[in-house]
Protein backbone atom coordinates (compact mmCIF):
# COMPACT_ATOMS: atom_id res chain seq x y z
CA UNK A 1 134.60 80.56 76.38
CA UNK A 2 134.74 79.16 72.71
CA UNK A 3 137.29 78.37 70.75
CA UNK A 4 137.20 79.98 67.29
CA UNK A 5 136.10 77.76 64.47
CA UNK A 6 139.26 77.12 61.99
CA UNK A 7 138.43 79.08 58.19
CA UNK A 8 137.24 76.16 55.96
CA UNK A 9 139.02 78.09 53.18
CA UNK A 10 142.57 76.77 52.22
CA UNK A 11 143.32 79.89 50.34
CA UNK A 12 142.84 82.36 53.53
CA UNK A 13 146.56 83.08 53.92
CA UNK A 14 148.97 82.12 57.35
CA UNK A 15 150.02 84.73 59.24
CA UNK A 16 153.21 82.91 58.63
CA UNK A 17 153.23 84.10 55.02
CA UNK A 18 152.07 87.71 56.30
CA UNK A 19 154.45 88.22 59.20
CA UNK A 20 157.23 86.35 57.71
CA UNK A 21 160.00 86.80 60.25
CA UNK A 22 159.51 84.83 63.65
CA UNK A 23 161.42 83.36 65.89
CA UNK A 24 161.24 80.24 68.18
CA UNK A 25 160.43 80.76 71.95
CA UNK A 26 163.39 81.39 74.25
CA UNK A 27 164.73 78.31 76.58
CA UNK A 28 165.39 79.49 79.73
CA UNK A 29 166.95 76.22 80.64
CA UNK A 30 167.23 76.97 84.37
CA UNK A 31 163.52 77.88 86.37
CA UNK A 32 165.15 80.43 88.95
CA UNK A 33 166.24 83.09 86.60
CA UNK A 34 162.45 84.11 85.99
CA UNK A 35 160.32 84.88 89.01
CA UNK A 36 157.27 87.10 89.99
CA UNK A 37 159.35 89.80 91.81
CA UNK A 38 162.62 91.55 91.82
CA UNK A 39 163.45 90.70 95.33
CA UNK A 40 163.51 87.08 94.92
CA UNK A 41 166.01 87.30 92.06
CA UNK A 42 168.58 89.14 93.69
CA UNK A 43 168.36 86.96 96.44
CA UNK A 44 168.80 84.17 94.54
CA UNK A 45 171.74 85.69 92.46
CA UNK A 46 173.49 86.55 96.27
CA UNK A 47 173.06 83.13 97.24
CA UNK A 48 174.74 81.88 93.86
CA UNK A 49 177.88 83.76 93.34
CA UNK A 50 178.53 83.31 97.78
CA UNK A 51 178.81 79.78 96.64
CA UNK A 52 181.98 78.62 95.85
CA UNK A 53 183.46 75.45 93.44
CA UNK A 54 181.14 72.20 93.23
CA UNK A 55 178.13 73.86 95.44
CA UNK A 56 178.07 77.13 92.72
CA UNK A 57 177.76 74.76 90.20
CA UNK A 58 174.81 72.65 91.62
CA UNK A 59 173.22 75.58 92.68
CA UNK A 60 173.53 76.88 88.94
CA UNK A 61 171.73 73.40 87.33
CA UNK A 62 173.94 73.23 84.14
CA UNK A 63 172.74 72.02 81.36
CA UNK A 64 174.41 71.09 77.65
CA UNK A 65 174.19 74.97 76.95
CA UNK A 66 175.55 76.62 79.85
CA UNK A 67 177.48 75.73 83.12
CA UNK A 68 179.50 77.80 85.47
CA UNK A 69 182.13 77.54 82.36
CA UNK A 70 180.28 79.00 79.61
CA UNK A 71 181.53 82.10 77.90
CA UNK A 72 178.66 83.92 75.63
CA UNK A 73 178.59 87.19 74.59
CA UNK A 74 176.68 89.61 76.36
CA UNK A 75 172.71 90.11 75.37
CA UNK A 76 171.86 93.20 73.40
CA UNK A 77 171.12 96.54 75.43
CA UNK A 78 172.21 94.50 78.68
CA UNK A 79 175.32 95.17 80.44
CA UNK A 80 176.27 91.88 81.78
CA UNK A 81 179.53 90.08 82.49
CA UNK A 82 180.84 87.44 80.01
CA UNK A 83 183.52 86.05 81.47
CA UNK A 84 182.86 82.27 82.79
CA UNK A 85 180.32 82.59 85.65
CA UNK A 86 182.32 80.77 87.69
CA UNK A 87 184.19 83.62 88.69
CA UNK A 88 181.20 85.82 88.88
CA UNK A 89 181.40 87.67 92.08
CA UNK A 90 179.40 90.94 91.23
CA UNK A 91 176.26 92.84 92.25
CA UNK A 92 173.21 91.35 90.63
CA UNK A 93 172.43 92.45 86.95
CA UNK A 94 169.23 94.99 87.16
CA UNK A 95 166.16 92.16 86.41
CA UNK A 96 163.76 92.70 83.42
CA UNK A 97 160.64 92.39 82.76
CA UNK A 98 159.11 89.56 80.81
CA UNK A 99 155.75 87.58 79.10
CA UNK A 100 156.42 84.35 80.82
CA UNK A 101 153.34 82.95 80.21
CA UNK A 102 150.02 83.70 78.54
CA UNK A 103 149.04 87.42 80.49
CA UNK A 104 151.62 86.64 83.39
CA UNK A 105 154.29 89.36 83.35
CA UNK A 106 157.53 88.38 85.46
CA UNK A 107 160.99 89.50 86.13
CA UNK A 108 164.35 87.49 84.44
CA UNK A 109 167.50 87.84 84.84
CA UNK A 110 169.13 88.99 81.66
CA UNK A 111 172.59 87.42 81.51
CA UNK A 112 173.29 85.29 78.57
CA UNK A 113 175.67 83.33 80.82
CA UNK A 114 172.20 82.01 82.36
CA UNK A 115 170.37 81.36 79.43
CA UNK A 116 170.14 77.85 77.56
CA UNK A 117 168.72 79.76 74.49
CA UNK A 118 167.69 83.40 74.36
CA UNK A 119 167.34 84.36 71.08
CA UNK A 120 169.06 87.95 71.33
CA UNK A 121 167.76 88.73 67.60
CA UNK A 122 164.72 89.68 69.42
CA UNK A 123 166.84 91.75 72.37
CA UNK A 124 168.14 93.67 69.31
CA UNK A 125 164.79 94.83 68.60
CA UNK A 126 162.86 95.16 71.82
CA UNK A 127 161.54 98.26 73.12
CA UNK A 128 159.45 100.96 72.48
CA UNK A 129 157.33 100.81 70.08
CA UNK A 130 157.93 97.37 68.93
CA UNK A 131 155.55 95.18 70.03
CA UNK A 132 155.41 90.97 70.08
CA UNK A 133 152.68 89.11 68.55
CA UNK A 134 153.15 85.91 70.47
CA UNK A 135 151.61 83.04 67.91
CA UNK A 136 149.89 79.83 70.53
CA UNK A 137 150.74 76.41 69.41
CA UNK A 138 147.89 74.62 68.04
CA UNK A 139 145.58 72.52 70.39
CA UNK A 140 142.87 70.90 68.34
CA UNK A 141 139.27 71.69 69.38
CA UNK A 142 141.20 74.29 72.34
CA UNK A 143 139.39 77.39 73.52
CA UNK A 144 141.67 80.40 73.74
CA UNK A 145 142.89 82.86 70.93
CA UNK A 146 145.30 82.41 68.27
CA UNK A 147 147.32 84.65 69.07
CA UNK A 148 148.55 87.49 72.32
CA UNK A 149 150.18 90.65 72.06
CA UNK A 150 152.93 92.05 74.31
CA UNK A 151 155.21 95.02 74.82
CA UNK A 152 157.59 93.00 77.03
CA UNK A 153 159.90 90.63 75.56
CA UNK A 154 157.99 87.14 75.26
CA UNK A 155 159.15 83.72 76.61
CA UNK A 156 156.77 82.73 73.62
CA UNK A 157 155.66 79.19 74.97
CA UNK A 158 152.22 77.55 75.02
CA UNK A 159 150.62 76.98 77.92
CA UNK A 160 150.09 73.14 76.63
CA UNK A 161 153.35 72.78 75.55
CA UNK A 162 152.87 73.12 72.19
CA UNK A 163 155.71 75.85 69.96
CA UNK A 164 154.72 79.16 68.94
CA UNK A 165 155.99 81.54 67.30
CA UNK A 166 157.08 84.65 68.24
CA UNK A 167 156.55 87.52 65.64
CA UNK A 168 158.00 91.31 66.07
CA UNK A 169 156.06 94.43 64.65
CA UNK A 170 159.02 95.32 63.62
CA UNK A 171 162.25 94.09 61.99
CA UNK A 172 164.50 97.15 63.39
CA UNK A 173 164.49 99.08 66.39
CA UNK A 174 162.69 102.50 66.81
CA UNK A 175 159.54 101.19 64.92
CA UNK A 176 161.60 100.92 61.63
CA UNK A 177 160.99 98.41 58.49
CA UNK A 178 157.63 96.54 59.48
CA UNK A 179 157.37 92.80 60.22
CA UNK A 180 155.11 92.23 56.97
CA UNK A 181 155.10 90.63 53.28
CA UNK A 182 157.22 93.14 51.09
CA UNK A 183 153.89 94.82 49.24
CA UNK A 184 151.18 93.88 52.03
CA UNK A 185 150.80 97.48 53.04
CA UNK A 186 150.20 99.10 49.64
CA UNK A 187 147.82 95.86 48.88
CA UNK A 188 145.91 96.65 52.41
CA UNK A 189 145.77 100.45 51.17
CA UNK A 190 144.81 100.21 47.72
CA UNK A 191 141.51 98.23 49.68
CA UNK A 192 140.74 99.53 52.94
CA UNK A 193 142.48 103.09 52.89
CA UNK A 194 145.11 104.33 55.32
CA UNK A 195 146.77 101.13 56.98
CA UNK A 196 149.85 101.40 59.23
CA UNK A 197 151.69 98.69 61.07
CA UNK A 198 149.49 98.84 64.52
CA UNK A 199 146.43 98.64 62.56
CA UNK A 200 147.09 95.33 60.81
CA UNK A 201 148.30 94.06 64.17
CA UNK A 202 144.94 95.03 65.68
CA UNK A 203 143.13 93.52 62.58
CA UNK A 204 145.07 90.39 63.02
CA UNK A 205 143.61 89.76 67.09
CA UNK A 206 140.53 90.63 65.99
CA UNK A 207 140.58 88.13 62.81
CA UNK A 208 143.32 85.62 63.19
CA UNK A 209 141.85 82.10 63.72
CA UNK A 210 143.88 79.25 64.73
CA UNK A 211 144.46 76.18 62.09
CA UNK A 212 146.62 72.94 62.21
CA UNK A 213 148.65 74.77 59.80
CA UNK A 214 149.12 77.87 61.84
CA UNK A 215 147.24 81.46 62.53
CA UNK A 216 144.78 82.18 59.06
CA UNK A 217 144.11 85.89 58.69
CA UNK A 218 141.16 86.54 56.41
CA UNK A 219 140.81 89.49 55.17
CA UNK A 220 137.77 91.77 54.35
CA UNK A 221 135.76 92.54 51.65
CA UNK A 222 134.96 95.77 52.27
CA UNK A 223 136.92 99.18 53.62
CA UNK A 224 133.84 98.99 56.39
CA UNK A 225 134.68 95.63 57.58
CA UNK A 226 138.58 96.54 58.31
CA UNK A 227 137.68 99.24 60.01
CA UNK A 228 135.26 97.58 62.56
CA UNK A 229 137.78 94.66 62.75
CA UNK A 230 140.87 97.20 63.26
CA UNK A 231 138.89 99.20 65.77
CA UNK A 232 137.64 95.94 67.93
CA UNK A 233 141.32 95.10 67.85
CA UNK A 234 142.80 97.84 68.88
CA UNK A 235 140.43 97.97 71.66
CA UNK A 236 141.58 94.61 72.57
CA UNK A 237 145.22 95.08 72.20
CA UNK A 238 145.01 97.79 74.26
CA UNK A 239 143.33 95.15 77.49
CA UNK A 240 146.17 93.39 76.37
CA UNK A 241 148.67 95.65 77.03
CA UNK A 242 146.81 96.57 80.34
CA UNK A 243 146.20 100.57 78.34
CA UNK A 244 149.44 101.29 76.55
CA UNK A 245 147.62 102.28 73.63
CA UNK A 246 144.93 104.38 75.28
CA UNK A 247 146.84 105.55 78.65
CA UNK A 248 144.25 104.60 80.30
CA UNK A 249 144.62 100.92 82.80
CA UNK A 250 141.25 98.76 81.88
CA UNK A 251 138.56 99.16 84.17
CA UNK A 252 135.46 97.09 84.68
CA UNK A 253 132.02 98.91 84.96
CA UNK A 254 132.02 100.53 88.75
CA UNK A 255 130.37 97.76 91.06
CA UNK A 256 131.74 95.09 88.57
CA UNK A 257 135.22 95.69 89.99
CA UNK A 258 136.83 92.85 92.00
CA UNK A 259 137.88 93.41 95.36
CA UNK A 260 139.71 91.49 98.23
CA UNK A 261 136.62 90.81 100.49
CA UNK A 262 138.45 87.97 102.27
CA UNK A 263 142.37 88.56 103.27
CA UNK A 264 144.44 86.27 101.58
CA UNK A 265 145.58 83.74 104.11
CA UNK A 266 150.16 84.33 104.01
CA UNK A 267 150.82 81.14 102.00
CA UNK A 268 147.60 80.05 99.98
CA UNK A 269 147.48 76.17 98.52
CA UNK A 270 144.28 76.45 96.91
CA UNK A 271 141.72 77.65 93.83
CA UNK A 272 138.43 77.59 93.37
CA UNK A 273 135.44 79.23 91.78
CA UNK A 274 132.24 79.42 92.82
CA UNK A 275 130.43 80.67 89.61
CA UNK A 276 126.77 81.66 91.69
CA UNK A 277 128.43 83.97 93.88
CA UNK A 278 130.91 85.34 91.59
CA UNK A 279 134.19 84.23 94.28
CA UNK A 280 137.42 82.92 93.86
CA UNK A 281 138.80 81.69 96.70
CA UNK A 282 142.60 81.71 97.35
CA UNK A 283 143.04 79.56 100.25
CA UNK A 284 140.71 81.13 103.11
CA UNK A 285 140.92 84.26 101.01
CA UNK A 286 137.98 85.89 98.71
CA UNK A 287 138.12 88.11 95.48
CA UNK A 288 134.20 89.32 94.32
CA UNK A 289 132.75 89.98 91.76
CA UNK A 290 134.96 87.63 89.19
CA UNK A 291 133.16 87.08 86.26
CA UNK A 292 132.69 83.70 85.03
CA UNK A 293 134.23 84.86 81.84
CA UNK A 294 137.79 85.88 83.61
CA UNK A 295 137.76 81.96 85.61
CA UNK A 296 136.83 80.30 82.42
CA UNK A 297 139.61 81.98 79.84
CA UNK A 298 141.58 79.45 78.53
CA UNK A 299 144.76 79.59 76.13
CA UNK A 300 145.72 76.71 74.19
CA UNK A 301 142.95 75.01 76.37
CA UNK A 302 144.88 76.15 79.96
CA UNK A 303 142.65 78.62 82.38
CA UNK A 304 144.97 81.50 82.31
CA UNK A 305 143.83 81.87 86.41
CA UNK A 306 145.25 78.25 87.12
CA UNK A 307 147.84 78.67 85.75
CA UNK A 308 149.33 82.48 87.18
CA UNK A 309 148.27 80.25 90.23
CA UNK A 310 149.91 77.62 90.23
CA UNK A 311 153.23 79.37 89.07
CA UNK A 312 153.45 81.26 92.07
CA UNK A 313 152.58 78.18 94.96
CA UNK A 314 154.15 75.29 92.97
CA UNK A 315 156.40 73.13 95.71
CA UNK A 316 160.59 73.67 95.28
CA UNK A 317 163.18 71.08 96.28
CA UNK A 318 164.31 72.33 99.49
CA UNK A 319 168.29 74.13 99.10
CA UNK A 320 167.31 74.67 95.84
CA UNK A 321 167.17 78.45 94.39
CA UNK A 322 163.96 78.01 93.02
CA UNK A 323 162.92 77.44 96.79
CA UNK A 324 164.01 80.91 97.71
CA UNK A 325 161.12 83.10 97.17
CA UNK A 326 158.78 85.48 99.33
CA UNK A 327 158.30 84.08 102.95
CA UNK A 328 154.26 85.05 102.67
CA UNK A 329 152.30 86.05 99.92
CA UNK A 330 153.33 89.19 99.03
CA UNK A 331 150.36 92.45 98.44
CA UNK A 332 151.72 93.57 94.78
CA UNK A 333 150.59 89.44 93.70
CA UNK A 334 147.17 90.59 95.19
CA UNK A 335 146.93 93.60 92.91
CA UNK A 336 148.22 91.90 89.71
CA UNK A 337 146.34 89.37 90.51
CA UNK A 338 143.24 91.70 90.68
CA UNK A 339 144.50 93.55 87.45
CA UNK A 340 144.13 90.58 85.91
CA UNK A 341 141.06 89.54 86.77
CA UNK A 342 139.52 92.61 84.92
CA UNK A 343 141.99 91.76 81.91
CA UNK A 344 140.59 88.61 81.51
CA UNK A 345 136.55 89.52 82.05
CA UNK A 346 136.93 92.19 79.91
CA UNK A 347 138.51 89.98 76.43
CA UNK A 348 136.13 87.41 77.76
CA UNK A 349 133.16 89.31 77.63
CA UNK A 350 134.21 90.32 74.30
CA UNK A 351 135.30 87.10 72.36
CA UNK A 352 132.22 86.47 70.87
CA UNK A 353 132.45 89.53 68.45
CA UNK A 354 135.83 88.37 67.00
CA UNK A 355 133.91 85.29 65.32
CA UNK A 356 132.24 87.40 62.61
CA UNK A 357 135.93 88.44 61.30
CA UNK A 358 137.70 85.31 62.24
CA UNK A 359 135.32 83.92 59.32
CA UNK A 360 135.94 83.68 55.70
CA UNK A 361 134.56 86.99 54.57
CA UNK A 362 134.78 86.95 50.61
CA UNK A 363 137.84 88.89 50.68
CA UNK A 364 141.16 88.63 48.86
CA UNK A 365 142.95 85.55 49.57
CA UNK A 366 146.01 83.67 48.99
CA UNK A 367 145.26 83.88 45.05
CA UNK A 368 145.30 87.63 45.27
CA UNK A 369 148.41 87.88 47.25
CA UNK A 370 149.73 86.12 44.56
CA UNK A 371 148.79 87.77 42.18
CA UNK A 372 149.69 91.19 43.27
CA UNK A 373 153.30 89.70 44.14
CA UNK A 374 152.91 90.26 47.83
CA UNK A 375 153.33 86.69 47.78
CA UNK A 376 155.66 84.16 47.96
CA UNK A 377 157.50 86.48 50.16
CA UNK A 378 161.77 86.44 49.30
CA UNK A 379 163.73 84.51 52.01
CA UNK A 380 165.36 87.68 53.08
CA UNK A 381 161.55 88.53 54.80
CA UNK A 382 161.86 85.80 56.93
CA UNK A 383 165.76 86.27 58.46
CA UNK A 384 166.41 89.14 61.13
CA UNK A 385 167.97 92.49 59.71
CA UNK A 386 171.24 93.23 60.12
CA UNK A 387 171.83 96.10 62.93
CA UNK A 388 175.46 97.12 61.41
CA UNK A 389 176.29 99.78 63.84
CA UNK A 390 175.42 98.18 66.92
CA UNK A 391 178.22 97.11 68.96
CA UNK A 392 177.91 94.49 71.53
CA UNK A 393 180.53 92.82 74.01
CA UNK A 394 181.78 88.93 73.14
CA UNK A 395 182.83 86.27 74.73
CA UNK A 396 185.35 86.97 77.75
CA UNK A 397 184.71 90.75 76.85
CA UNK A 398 185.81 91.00 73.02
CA UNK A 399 183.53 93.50 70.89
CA UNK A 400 181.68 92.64 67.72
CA UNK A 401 179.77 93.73 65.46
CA UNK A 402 175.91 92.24 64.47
């Protein structure tokens, strides 16, 4: 797969300047509060609070943000104990789920006591219908998109280590006050027609292009144009979000589908593709038909496949709680793994028709922003909104108000 070829145009406008509130990806500070399944966190939250004084405390990995001493306040919408977690002794909080990586959904454990950084402005406003447009650090000359889209709350970082940007839909929750330049929607309108929040997100993957400086969005020149664009996006958004949109999971063509045709051997140490036959192999095991374009999707220049891979076998230090996991591979991996599989073919097969709106189209640009007023967009654009009437617990279990 291609990368997409960066606008030559200085004056197609950032995303930045479009989606104006972001927020930097969360710092989880401590690898065994996120893992692939539920089981495996509340073993390893049993294991932690039956451990007592100096072993708790190694078992917990502190860091300068948190030890077994910190007092936070509890995350938004999570009902969590914030009293020092070294006199934690209760059931285990109910696990949520999570982007953890590019496509690779997980489960974390949502107490703030665990957290080195996790950015509850975005906690405030997760949930239905608010969706997460998960801006990729740059990687120059990188295949992969510029951007992903999730309904799950996003760890937000780049597969090669580079920061993103994590950018809500919306600034409130219940779908209220839209992520976007004060004026872009009536500018959008006054050009294309009817425009609503979801359709400029779905314009945005079909269009956005990555730059040194950051996402560019061109824009159209024509009401025809946006709607192809918004349509192919939506479409893609909706792989994405594995049918959220539609209702419908993605499917490939029948006889395309990939299917276990080797068992998977109980703890597999290998990957590979053979690209004639259409196989991956997992250990002694064998998926068929996988598309060349699922094996070869990258993001920030990272095979997506390697990657969910190598997440799920990487070696733990022994008494560790990142070593306690699933004794054998477990069969729900299989089928996510085989979910995504089709994700992948299917925005593989598919990349090549983003290029035509990823390029400068003769559209308005940064000038015309300007000139309308939609931009320079007021500082206020780019800080959270208040949420006034939402209470949430404090430190040691005081109340406050956000």
């Amino acid at each position: 797969m291609r990368g997409v070829t960066e606008a030559p145009d200085d004056d197609t406008p950032l995303l930045d300047e479009l989606m104006p509130w972001s927020v930097a990806p969360l710092r989880f500070g401590r690898a065994w509060v996120v893992a692939p399944d539920v089981r495996t966190l509340r073993g390893r939250w049993d294991r932690l609070v039956r451990a007592e004084g100096g072993e708790r405390e190694a078992l917990f990995r502190p860091s300068r943000a948190r030890s077994t001493g910190t007092a936070v306040a509890a995350l938004p919408g999570q009902r969590t104990g914030t009293g020092r977690f070294a006199r934690e002794s209760g059931p285990c909080p109910e696990p949520v789920r999570v982007l953890s990586g590019p496509f690779d959904e997980q489960w974390l454990l949502p107490d703030h006591r665990l957290l080195d950084t996790a950015r509850p402005e975005l906690w405030r406003v997760a949930g239905e219908p608010q969706l997460f447009a998960v801006e990729q650090g740059y990687v120059p000359g990188a295949a992969g998109p510029a951007l992903l889209v999730t309904g799950a709350l996003p760890e937000g970082r780049s597969p090669a280590g580079r920061p993103g940007r994590i950018r809500p839909l919306f600034r409130r929750p219940g779908g209220a006050e839209p992520n976007l330049a004060p004026g872009l929607l009536g500018f959008l309108r006054e050009r294309y027609g009817a425009v609503e929040p979801v359709a400029w997100l779905a314009w945005v993957v079909a269009a956005g292009a990555p730059s040194p400086a950051g996402c560019r969005v061109p824009l159209p020149a024509d009401a025809g144009a946006w709607a192809a664009g918004v349509a192919l996006g939506r479409e893609l958004m909706d792989v994405q979000l594995r049918g959220a949109l539609s209702g419908a999971r993605p499917r490939l063509p029948g006889g395309r589908r990939p299917y276990v045709r080797a068992a998977l051997p109980p703890r597999p140490e290998s990957l590979a593709y053979d690209s004639e036959g259409e196989v991956l192999a997992i250990g002694e095991g064998r998926i068929s038909p996988v598309p060349e374009a699922a094996w070869e999707y990258r993001v920030g220049g990272v095979r997506v496949l390697e990657q969910w891979f190598a997440r799920r076998t990487a070696p733990a230090e022994a008494g560790s709680l990142e070593a306690i996991g699933p004794a054998a591979w477990p069969q729900e991996w299989t089928s996510e793994l085989l979910d995504l599989i089709t994700v992948l073919a299917l925005l593989g097969a598919r990349e090549a028709e983003r290029a035509p709106f990823a390029a400068h189209g003769g559209g308005p640009g940064g000038a015309a922003l300007r000139a309308a007023g939609v931009l320079p967009v007021p500082d206020r654009a780019r800080r959270p909104a208040s949420v006034l009437d939402h209470q949430e617990e404090g430190p040691e279990g005081q109340f406050m108000l956000v």
